[in-house]
C-alpha atoms as a PDB file:
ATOM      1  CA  UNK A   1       0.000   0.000   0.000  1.00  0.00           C
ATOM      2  CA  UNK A   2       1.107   3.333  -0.871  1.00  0.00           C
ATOM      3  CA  UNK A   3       2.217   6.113   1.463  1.00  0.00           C
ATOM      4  CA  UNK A   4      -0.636   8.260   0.409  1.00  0.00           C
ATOM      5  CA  UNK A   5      -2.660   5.638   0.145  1.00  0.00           C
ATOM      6  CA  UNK A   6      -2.147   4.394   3.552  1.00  0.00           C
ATOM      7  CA  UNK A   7      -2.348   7.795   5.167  1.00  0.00           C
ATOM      8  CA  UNK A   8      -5.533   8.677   3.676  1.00  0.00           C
ATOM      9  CA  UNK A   9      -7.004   5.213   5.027  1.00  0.00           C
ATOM     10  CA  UNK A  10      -6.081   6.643   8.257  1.00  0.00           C
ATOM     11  CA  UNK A  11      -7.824   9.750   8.257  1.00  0.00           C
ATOM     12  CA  UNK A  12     -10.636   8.418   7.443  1.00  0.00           C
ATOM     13  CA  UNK A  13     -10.685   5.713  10.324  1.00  0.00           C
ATOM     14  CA  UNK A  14      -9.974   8.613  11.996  1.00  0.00           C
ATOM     15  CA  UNK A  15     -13.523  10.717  11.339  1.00  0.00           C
ATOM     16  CA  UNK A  16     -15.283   7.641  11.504  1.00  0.00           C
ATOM     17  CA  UNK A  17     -13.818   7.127  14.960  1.00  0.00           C
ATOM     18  CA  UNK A  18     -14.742  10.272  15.975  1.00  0.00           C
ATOM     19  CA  UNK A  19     -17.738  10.340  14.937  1.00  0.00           C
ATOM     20  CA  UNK A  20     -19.520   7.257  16.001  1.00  0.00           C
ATOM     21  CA  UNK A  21     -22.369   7.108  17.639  1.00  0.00           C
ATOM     22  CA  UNK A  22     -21.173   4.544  19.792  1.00  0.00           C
ATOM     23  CA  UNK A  23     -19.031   5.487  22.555  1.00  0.00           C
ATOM     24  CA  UNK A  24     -14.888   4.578  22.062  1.00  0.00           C
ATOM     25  CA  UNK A  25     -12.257   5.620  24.102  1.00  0.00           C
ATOM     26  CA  UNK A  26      -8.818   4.932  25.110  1.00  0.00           C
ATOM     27  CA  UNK A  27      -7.160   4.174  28.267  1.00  0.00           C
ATOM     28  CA  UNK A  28      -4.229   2.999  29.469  1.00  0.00           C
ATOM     29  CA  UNK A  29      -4.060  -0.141  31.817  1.00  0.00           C
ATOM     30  CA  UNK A  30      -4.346   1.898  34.765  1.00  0.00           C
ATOM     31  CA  UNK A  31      -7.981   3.359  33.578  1.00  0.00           C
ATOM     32  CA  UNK A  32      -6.231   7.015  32.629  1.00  0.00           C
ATOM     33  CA  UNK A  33      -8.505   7.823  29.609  1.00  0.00           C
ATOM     34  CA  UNK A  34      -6.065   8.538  26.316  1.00  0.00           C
ATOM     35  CA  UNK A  35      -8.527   9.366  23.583  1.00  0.00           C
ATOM     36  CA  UNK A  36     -12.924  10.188  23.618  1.00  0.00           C
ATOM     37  CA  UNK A  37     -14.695  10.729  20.803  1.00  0.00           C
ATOM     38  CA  UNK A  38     -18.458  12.567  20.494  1.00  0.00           C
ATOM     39  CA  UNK A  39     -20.257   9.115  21.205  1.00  0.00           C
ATOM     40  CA  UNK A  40     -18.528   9.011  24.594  1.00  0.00           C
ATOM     41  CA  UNK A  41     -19.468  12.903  24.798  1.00  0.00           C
ATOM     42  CA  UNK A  42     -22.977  12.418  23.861  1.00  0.00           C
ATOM     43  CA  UNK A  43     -23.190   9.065  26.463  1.00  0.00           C
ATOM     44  CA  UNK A  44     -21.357  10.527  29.190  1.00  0.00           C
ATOM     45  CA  UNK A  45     -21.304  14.016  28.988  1.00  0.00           C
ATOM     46  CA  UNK A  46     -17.929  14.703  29.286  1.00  0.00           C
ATOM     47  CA  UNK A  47     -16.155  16.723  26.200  1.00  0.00           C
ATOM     48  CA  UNK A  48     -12.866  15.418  25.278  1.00  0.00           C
ATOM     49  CA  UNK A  49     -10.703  18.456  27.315  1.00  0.00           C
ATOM     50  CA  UNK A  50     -12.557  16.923  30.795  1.00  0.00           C
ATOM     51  CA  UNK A  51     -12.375  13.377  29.738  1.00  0.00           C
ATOM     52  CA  UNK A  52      -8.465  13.390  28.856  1.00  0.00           C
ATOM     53  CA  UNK A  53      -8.407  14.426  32.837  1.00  0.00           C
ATOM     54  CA  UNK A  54     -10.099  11.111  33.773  1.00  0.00           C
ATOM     55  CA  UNK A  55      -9.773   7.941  34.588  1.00  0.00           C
ATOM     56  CA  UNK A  56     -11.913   5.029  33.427  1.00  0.00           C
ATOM     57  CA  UNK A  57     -13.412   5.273  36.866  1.00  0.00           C
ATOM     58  CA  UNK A  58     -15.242   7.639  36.791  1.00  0.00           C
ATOM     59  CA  UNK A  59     -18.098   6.513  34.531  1.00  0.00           C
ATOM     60  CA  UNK A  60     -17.854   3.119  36.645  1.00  0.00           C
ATOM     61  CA  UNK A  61     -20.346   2.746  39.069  1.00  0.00           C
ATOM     62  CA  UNK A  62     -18.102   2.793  42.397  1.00  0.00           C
ATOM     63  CA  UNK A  63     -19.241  -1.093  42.849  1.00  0.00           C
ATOM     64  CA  UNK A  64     -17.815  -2.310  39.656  1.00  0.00           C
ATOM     65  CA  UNK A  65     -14.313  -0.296  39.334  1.00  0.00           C
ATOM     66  CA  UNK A  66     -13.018  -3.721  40.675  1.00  0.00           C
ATOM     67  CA  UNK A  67     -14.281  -6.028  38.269  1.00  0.00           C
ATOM     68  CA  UNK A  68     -13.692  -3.959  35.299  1.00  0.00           C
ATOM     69  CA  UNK A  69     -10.065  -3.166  36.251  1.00  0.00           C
ATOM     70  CA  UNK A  70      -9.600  -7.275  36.873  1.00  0.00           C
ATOM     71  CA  UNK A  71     -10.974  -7.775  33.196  1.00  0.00           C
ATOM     72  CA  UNK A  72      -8.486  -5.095  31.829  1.00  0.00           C
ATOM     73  CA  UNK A  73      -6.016  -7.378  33.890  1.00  0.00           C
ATOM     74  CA  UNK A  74      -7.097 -10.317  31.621  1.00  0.00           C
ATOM     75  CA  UNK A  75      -7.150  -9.023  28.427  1.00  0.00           C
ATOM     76  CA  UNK A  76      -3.517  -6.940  29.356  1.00  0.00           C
ATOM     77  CA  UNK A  77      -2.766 -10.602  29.548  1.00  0.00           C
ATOM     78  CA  UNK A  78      -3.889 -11.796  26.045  1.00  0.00           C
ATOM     79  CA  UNK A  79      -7.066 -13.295  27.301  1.00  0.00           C
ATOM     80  CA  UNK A  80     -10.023 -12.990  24.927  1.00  0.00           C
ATOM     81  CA  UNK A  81     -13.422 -11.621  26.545  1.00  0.00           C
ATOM     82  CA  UNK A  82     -16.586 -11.294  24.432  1.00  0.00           C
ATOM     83  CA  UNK A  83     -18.098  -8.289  24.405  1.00  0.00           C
ATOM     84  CA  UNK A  84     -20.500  -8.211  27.521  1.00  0.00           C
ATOM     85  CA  UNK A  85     -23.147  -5.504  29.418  1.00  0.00           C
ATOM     86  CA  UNK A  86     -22.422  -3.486  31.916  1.00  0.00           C
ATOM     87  CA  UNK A  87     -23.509  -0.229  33.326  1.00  0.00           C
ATOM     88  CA  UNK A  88     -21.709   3.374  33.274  1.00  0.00           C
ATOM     89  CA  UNK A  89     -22.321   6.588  34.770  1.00  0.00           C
ATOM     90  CA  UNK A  90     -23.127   9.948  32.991  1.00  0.00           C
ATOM     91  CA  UNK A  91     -21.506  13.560  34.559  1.00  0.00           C
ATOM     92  CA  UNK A  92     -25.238  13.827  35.711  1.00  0.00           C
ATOM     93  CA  UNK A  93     -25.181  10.647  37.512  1.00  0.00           C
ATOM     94  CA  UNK A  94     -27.643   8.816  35.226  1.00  0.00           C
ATOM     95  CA  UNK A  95     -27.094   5.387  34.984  1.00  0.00           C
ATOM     96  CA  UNK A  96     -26.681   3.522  31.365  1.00  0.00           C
ATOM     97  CA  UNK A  97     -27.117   0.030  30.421  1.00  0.00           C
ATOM     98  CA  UNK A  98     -24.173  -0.461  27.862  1.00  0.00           C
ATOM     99  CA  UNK A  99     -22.728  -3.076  25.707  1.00  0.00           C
ATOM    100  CA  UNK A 100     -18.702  -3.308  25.584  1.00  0.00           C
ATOM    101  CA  UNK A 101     -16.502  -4.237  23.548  1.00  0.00           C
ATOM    102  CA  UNK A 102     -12.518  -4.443  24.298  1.00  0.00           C
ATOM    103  CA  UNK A 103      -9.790  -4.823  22.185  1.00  0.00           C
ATOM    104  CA  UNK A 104      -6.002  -4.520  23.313  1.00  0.00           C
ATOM    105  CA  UNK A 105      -3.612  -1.705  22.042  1.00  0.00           C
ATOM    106  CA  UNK A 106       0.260  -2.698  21.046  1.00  0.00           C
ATOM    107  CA  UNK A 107       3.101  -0.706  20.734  1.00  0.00           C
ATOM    108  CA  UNK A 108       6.184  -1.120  18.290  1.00  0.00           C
ATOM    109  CA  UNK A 109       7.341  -4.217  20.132  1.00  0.00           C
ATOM    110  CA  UNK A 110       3.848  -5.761  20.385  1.00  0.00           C
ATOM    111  CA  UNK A 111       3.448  -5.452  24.178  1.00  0.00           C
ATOM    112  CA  UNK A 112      -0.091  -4.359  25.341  1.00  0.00           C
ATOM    113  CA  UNK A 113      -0.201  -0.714  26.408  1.00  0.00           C
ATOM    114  CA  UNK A 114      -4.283   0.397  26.283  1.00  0.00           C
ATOM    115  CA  UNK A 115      -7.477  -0.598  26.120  1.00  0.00           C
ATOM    116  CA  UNK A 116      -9.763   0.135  23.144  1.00  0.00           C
ATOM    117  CA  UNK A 117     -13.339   0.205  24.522  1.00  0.00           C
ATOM    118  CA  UNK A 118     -16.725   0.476  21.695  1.00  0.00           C
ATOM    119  CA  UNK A 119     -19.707   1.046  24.292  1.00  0.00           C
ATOM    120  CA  UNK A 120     -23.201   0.939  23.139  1.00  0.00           C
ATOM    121  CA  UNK A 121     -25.926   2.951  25.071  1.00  0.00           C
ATOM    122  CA  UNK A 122     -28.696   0.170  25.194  1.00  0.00           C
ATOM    123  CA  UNK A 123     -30.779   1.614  28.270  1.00  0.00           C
ATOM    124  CA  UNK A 124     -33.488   2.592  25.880  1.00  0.00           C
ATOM    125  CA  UNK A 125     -33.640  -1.167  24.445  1.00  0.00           C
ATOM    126  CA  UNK A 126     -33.649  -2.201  28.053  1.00  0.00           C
ATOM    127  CA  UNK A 127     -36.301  -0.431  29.263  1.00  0.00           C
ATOM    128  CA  UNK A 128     -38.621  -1.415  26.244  1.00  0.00           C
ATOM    129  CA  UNK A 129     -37.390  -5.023  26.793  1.00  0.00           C
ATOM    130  CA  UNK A 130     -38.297  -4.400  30.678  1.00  0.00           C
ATOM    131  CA  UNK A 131     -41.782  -2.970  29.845  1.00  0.00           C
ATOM    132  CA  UNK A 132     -42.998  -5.536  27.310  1.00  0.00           C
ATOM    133  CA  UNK A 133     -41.938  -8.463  29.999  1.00  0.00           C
ATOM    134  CA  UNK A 134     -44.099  -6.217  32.579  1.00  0.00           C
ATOM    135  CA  UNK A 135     -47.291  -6.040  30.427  1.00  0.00           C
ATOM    136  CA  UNK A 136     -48.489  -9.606  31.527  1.00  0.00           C
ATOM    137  CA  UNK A 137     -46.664 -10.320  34.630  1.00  0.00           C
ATOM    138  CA  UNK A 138     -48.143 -10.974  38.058  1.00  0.00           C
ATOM    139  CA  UNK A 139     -51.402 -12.320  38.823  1.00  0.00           C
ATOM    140  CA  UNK A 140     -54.605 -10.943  36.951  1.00  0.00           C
ATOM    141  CA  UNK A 141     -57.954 -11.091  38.648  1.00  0.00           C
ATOM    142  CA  UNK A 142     -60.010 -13.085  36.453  1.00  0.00           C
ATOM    143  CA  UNK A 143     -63.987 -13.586  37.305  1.00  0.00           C
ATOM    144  CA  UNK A 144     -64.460 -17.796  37.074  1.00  0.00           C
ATOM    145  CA  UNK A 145     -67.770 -17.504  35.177  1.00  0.00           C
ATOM    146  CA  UNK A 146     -67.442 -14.888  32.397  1.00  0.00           C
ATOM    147  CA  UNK A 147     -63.389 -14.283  32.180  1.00  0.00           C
ATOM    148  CA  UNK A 148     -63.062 -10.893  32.157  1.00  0.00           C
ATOM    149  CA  UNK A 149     -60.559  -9.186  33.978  1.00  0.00           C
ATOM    150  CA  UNK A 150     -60.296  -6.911  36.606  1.00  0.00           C
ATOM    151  CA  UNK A 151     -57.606  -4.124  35.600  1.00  0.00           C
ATOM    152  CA  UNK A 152     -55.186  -1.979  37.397  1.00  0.00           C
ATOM    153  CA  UNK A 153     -57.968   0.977  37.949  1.00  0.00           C
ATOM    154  CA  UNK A 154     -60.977  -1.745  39.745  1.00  0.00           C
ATOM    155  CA  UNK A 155     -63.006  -2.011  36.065  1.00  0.00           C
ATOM    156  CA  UNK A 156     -63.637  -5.233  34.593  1.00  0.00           C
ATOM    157  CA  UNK A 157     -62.987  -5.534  30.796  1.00  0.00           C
ATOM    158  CA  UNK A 158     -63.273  -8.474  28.335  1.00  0.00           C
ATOM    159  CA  UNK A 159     -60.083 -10.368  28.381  1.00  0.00           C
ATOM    160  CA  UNK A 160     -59.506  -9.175  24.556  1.00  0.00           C
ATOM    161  CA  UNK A 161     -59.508  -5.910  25.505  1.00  0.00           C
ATOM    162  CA  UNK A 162     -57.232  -6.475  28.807  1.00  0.00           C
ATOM    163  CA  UNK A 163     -54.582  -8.447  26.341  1.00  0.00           C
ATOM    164  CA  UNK A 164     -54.922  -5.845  23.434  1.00  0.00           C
ATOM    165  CA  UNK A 165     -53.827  -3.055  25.508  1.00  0.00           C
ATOM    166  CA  UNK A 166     -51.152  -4.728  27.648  1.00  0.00           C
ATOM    167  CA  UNK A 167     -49.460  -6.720  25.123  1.00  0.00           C
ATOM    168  CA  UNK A 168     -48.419  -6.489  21.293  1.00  0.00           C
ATOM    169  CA  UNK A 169     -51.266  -9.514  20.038  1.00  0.00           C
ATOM    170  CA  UNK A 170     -53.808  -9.252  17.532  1.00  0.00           C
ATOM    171  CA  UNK A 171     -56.650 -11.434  17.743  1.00  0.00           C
ATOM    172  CA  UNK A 172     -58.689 -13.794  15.193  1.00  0.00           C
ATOM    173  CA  UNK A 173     -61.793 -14.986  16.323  1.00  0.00           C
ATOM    174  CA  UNK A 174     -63.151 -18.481  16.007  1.00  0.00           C
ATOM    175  CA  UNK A 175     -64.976 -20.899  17.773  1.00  0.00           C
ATOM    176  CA  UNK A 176     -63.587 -23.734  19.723  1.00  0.00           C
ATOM    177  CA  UNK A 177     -65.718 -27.592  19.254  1.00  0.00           C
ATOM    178  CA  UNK A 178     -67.346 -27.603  22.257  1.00  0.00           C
ATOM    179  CA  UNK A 179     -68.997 -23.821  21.554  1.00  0.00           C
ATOM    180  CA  UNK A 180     -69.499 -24.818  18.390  1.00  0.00           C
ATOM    181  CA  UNK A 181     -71.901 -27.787  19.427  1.00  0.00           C
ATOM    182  CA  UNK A 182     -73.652 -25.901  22.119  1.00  0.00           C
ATOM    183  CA  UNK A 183     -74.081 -22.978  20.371  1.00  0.00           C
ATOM    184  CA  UNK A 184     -75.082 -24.433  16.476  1.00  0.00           C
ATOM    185  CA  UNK A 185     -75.666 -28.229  16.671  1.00  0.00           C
ATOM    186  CA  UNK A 186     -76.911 -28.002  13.152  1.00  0.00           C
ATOM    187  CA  UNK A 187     -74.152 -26.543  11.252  1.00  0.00           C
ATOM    188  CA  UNK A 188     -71.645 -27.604  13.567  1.00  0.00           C
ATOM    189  CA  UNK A 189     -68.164 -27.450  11.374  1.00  0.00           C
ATOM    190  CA  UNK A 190     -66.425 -29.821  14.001  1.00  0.00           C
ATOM    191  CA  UNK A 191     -68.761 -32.632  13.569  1.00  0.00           C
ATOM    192  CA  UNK A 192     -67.914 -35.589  12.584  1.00  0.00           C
ATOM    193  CA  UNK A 193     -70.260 -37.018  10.014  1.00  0.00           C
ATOM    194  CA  UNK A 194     -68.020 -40.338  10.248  1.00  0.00           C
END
């Protein structure tokens, strides 16, 4: 590859870099942050003049610092780790879900001198994950004789209606055998003529 070439493929990495979305910064192996780019501003709210002043530490929640520093530990030490969540703190103090990704920095003679970090801001997919599983969770009051359900507010609704507006189904309707013969023994599709 050409010098030119080569050099332009850089600067390019370079913007692209910079301009993720995602979150990626630097740091060395004792957490000092090296390099932030606008993802990690827009996550954490730090610009790059106050992160370069940091350490990885401070966007750890104070009970994980531990645990993250042990896996830099492990991957200083050539040990693979998939990419894994985790949560980080904003300059605000808001707490993010996030997805990591590592990946070891080498100098000249190959030894390992920083971490590479790509962190994804999933809270939002979280939190839409966590609501859907909410929808129909717990115990619902159901009346034994004509199944509707009591909701949140003391009304009793159709169960349709309950499921429509907690959940993401659609319904088809139909009619099961047994309705079917009580309710049109004549043209009953379900029986059998055998």
């Amino acid at each position: 590859m050409k010098a030119e070439t080569f050099a332009a493929t850089i600067r390019r990495l370079d913007v692209v870099l910079k301009n993720s979305n995602d979150a990626i910064l630097v740091h060395d192996l004792q957490g000092n942050v090296m390099a932030w780019n606008k993802g990690a501003e827009l996550a954490y709210g730090y610009n790059e003049a106050e992160a370069l002043k940091l350490n990885i530490a401070k966007i750890i929640r104070a009970d994980d610092v531990t645990n993250y520093m042990d896996v830099v530990k492990h991957v200083a030490s050539g040990v693979t780790i998939e990419p894994f969540e985790t949560q980080r703190v904003s300059s605000a103090g808001k707490i993010l879900d996030v997805l990591v990704a590592l990946t070891c920095l080498k100098d000249d003679s190959g030894a390992i001198v920083s971490i590479a970090t790509t962190e994804r801001d999933i809270t939002e997919m979280k939190d839409r994950h966590k609501a859907e599983l909410k929808k129909l969770s717990g115990i619902l009051p159901i009346c034994a004789n004509c199944k509707k359900i009591r909701d949140d507010k003391g009304y009793w609704q159709q169960i349709e209606i309950y499921i429509r507006d907690h959940s993401a189904a659609d319904f088809s309707h139909s009619i099961c055998p047994k309705c079917a013969e009580k309710l049109y023994p004549e043209t009953n599709p379900y029986k059998n003529n055998g």
